[in-house]
C-alpha atoms as a PDB file:
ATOM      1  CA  UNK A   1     -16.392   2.110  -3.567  1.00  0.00           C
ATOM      2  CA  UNK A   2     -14.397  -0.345  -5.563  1.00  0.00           C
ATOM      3  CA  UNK A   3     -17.240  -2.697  -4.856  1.00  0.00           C
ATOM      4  CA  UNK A   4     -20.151  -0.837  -5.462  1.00  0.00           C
ATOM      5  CA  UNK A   5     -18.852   1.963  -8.376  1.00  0.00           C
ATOM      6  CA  UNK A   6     -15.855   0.339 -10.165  1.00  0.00           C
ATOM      7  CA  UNK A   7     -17.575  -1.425 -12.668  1.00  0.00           C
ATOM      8  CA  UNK A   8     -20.562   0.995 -13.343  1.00  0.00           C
ATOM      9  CA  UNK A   9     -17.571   3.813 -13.515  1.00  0.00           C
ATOM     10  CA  UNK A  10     -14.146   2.648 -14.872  1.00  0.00           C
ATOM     11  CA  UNK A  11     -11.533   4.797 -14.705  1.00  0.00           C
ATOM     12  CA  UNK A  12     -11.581   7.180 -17.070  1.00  0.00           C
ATOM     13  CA  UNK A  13      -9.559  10.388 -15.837  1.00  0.00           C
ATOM     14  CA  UNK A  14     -12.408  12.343 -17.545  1.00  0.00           C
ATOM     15  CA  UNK A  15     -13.534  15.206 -15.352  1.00  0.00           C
ATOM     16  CA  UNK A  16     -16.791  15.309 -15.339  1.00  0.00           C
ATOM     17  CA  UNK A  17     -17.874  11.653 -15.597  1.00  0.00           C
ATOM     18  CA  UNK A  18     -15.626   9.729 -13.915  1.00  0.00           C
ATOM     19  CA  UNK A  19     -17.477   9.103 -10.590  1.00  0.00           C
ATOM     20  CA  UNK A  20     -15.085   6.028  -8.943  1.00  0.00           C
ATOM     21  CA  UNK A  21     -12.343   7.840  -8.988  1.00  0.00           C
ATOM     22  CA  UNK A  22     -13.725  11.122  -7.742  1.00  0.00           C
ATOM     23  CA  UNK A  23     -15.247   9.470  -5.003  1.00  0.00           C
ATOM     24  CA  UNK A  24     -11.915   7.872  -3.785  1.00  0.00           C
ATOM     25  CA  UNK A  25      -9.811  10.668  -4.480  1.00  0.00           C
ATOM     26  CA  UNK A  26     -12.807  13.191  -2.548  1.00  0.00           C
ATOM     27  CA  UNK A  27     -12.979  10.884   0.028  1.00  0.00           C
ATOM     28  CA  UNK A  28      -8.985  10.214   0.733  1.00  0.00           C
ATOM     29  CA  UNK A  29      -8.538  14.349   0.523  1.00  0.00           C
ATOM     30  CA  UNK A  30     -11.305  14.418   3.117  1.00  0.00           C
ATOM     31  CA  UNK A  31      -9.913  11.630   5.341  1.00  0.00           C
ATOM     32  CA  UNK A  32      -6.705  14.089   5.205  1.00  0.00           C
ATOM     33  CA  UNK A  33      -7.711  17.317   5.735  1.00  0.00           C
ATOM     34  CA  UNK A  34     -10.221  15.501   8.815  1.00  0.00           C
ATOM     35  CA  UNK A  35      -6.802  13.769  10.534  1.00  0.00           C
ATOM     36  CA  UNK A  36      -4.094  16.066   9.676  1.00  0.00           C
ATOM     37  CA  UNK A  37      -3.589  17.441  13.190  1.00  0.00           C
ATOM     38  CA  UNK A  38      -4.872  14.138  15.588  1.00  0.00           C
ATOM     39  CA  UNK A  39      -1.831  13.672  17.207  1.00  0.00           C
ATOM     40  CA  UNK A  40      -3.037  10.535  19.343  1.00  0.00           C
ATOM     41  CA  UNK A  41      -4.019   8.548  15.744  1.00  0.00           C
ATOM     42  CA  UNK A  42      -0.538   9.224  14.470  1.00  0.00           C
ATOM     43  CA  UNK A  43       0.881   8.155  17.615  1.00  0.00           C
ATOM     44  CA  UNK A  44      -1.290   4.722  17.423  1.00  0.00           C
ATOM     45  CA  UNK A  45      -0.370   4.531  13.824  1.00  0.00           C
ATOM     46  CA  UNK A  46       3.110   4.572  14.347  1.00  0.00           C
ATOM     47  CA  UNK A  47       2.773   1.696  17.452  1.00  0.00           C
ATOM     48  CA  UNK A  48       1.088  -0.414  14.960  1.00  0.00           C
ATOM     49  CA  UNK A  49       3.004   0.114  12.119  1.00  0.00           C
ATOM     50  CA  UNK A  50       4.728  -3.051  11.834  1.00  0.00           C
ATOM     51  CA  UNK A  51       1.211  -5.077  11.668  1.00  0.00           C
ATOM     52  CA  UNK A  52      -0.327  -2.725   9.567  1.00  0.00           C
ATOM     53  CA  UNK A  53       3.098  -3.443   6.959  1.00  0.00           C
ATOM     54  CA  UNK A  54       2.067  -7.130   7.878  1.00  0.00           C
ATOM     55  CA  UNK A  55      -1.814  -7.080   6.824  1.00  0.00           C
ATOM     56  CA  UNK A  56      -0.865  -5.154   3.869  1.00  0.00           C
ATOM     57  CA  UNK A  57       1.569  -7.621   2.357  1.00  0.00           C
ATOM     58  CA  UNK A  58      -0.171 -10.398   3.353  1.00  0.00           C
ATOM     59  CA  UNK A  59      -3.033  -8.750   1.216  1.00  0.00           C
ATOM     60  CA  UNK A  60      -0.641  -7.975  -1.379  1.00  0.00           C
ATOM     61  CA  UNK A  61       0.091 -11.707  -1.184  1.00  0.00           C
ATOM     62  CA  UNK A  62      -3.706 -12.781  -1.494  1.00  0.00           C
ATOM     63  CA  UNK A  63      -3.857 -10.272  -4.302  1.00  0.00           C
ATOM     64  CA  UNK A  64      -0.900 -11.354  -6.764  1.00  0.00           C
ATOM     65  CA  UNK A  65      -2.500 -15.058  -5.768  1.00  0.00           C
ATOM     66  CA  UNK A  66      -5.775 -14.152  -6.976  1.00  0.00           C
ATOM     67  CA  UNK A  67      -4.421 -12.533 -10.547  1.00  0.00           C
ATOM     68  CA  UNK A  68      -2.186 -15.209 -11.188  1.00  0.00           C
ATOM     69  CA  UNK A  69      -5.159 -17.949 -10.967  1.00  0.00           C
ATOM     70  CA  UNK A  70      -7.193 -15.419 -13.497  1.00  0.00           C
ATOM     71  CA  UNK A  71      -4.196 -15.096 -15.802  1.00  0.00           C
ATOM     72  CA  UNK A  72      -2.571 -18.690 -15.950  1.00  0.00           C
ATOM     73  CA  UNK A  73      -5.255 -20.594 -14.713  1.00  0.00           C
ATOM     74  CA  UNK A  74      -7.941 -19.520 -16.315  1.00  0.00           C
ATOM     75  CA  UNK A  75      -9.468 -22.847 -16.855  1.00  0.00           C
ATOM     76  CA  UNK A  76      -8.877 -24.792 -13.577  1.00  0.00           C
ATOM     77  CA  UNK A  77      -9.926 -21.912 -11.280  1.00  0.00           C
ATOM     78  CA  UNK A  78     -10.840 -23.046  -7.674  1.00  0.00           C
ATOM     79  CA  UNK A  79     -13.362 -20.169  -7.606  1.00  0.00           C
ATOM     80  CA  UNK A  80     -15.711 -18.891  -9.722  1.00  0.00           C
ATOM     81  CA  UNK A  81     -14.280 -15.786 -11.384  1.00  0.00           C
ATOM     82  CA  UNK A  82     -16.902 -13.513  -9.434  1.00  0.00           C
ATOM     83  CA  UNK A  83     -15.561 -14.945  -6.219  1.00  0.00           C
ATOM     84  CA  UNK A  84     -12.439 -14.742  -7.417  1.00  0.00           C
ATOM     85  CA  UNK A  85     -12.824 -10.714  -8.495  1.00  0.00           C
ATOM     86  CA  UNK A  86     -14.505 -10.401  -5.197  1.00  0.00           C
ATOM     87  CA  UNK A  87     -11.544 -12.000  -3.312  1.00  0.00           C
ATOM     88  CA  UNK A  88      -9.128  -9.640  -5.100  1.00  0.00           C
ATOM     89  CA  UNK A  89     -10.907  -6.165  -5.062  1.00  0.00           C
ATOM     90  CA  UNK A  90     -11.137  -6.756  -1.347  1.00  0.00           C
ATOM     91  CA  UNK A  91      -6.955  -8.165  -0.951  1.00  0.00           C
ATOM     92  CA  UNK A  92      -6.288  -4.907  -3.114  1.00  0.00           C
ATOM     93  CA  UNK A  93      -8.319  -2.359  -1.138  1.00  0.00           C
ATOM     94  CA  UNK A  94      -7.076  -3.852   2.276  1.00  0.00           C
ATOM     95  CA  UNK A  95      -3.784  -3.504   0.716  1.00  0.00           C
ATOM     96  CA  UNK A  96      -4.497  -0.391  -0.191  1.00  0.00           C
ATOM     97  CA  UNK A  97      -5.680   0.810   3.557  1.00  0.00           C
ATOM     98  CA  UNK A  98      -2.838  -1.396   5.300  1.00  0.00           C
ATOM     99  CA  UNK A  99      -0.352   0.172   3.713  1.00  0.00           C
ATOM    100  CA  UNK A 100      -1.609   4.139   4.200  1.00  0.00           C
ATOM    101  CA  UNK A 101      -1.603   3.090   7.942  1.00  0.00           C
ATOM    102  CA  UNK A 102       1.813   1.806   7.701  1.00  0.00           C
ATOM    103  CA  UNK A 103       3.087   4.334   5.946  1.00  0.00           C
ATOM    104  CA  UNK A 104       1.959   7.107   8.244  1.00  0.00           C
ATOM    105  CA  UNK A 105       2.907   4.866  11.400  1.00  0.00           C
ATOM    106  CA  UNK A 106       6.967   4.668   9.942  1.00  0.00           C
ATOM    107  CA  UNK A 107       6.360   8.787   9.269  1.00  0.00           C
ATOM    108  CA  UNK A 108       5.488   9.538  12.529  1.00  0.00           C
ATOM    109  CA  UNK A 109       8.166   7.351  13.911  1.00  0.00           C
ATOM    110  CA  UNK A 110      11.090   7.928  11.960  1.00  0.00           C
ATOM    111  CA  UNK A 111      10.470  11.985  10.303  1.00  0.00           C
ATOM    112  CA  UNK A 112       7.996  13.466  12.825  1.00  0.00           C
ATOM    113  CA  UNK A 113      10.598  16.656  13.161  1.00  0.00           C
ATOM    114  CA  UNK A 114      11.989  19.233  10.930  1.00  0.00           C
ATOM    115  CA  UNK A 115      15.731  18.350   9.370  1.00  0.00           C
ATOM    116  CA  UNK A 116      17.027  20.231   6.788  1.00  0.00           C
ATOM    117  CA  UNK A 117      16.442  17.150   4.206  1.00  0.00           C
ATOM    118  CA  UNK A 118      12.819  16.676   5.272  1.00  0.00           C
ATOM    119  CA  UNK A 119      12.148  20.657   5.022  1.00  0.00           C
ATOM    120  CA  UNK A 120      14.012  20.558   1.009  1.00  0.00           C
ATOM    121  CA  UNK A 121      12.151  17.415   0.626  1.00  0.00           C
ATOM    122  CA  UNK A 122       8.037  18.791   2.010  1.00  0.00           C
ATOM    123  CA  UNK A 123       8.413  22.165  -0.179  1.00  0.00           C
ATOM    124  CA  UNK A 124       9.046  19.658  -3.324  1.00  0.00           C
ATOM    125  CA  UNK A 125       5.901  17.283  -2.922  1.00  0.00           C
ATOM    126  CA  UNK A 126       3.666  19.379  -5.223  1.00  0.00           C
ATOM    127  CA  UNK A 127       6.185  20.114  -8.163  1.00  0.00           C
ATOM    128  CA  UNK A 128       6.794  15.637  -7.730  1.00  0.00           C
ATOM    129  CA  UNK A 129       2.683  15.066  -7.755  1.00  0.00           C
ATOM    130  CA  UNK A 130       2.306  17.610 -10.888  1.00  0.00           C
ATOM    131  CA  UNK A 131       4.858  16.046 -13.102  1.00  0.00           C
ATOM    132  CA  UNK A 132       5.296  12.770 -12.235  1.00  0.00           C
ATOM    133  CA  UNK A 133       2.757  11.381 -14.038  1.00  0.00           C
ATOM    134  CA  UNK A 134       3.762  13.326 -17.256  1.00  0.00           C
ATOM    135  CA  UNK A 135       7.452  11.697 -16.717  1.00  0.00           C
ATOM    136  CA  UNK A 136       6.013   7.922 -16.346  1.00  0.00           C
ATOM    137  CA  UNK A 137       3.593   8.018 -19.443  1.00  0.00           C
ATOM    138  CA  UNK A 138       6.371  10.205 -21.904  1.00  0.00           C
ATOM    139  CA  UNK A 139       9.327   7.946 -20.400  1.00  0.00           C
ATOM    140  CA  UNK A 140       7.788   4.679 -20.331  1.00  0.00           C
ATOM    141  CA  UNK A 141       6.401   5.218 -24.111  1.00  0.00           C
ATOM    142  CA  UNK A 142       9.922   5.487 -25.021  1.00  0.00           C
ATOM    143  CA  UNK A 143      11.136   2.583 -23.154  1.00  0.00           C
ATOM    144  CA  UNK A 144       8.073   0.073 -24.454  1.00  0.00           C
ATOM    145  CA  UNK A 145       9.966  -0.337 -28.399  1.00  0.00           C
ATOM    146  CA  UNK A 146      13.120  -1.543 -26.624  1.00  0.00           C
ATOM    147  CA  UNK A 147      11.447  -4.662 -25.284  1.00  0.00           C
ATOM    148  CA  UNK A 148      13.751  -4.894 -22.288  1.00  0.00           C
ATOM    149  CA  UNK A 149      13.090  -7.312 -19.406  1.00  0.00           C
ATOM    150  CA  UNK A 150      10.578  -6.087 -16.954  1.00  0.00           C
ATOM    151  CA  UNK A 151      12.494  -5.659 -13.956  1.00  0.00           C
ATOM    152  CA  UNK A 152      15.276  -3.638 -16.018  1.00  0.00           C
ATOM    153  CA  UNK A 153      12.527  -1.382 -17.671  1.00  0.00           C
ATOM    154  CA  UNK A 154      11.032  -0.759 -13.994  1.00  0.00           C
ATOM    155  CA  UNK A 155      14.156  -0.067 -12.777  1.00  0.00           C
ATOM    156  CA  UNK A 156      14.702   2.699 -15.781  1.00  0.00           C
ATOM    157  CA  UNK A 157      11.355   3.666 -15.502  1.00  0.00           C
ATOM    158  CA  UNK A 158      11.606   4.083 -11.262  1.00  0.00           C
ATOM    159  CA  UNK A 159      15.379   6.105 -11.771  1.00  0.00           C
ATOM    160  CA  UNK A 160      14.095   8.770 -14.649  1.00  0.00           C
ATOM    161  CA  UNK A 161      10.891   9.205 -12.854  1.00  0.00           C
ATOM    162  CA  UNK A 162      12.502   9.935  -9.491  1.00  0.00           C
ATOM    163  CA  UNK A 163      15.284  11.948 -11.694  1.00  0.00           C
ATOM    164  CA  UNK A 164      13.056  13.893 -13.703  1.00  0.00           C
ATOM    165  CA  UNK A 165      10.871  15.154 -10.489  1.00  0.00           C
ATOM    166  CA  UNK A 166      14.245  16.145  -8.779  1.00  0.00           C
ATOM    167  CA  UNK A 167      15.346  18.201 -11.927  1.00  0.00           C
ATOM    168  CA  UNK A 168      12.002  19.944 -12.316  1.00  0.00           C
ATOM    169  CA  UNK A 169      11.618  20.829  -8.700  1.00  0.00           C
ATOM    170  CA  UNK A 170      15.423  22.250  -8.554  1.00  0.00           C
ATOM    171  CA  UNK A 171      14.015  23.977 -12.014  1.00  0.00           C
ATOM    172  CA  UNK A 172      11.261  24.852 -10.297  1.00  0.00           C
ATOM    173  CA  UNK A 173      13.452  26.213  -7.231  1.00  0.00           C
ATOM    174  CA  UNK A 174      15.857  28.271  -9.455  1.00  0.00           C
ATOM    175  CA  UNK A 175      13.558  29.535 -12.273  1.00  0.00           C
ATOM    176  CA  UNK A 176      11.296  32.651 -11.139  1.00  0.00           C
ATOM    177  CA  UNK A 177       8.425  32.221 -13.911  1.00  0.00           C
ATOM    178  CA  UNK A 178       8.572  28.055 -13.342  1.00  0.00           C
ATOM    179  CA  UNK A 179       8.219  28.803  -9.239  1.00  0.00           C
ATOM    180  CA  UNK A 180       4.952  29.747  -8.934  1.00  0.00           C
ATOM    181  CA  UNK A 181       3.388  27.411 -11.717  1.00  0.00           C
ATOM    182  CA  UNK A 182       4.972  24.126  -9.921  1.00  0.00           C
ATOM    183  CA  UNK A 183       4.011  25.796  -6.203  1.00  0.00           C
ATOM    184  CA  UNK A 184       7.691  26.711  -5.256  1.00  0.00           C
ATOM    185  CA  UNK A 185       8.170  29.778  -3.379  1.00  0.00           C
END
């Protein structure tokens, strides 16, 4: 999709015409829902999910290589810059896929039963997903005038994000009215 759609659909966020990201959000919710109760993929996952983390930081690798020859070496490139975006759309969407497999590999090894943290932790994912985006634009707009290095203004940005989705899902927990809106029961 990044391939084929990306370019004649940027993303927009617009509802009704942004057709890239539909169709990799669609598709990833349909993946989902499709897997959600294969047992024997999850238990293959989580046998290879040391490769997988391998492939997908070797890809990260290939990716950060391929932006830093389009932003510092703009004019002694060894490719041409449509090779070039070729190499790195693919790096970033094998990154992409690598990691998703790693990630559910290390989940079905390490939190494939019910603790008490896990069960807080699963009720809170939709309250996190509904405001965490909200938290990174209004947080990191007030962080941008301060001109701080960029690891110390991740850092900020990473804690208050990760802060402000704890506060609003204990909100969200305690709050009768706010319950229902952020999916808490």
């Amino acid at each position: 999709m990044r391939l084929s759609l990306y370019d004649r659909f940027p993303v927009t966020h617009n509802l009704t015409w942004d057709w890239y990201n539909h169709a990799v959000s669609f598709g990833m919710f349909l993946l989902g829902y499709a897997i959600a109760r294969n047992g024997d993929l999850f238990d293959r996952l989580a046998r290879m999910r040391w490769g997988a983390l391998g492939v997908a930081l070797l890809a990260w690798g290939a990716y950060v290589y391929c932006w830093s020859l389009w932003t510092f070496h703009e004019n002694d490139m060894p490719f041409s810059r449509d090779v070039l975006r070729l190499i790195a759309r693919t790096s970033y969407g094998v990154e992409q896929w690598a990691m998703i497999l790693a990630v559910l590999g290390f989940a079905r090894r390490h939190f494939n039963r019910s603790t008490p943290l896990l069960r807080y932790l699963s009720v809170g994912v939709f309250p996190f997903y509904i405001i965490h985006q909200t938290l990174i634009v209004v947080v990191g707009h007030h962080l941008t005038p301060l001109n701080l290095p960029v690891a110390v203004e991740s850092l900020l940005l990473i804690a208050a994000t990760v802060a402000g989705c704890f506060a609003t899902y204990e909100l969200a927990r305690r709050v009768k009215l706010l319950g229902p809106l952020l999916g808490v029961r």
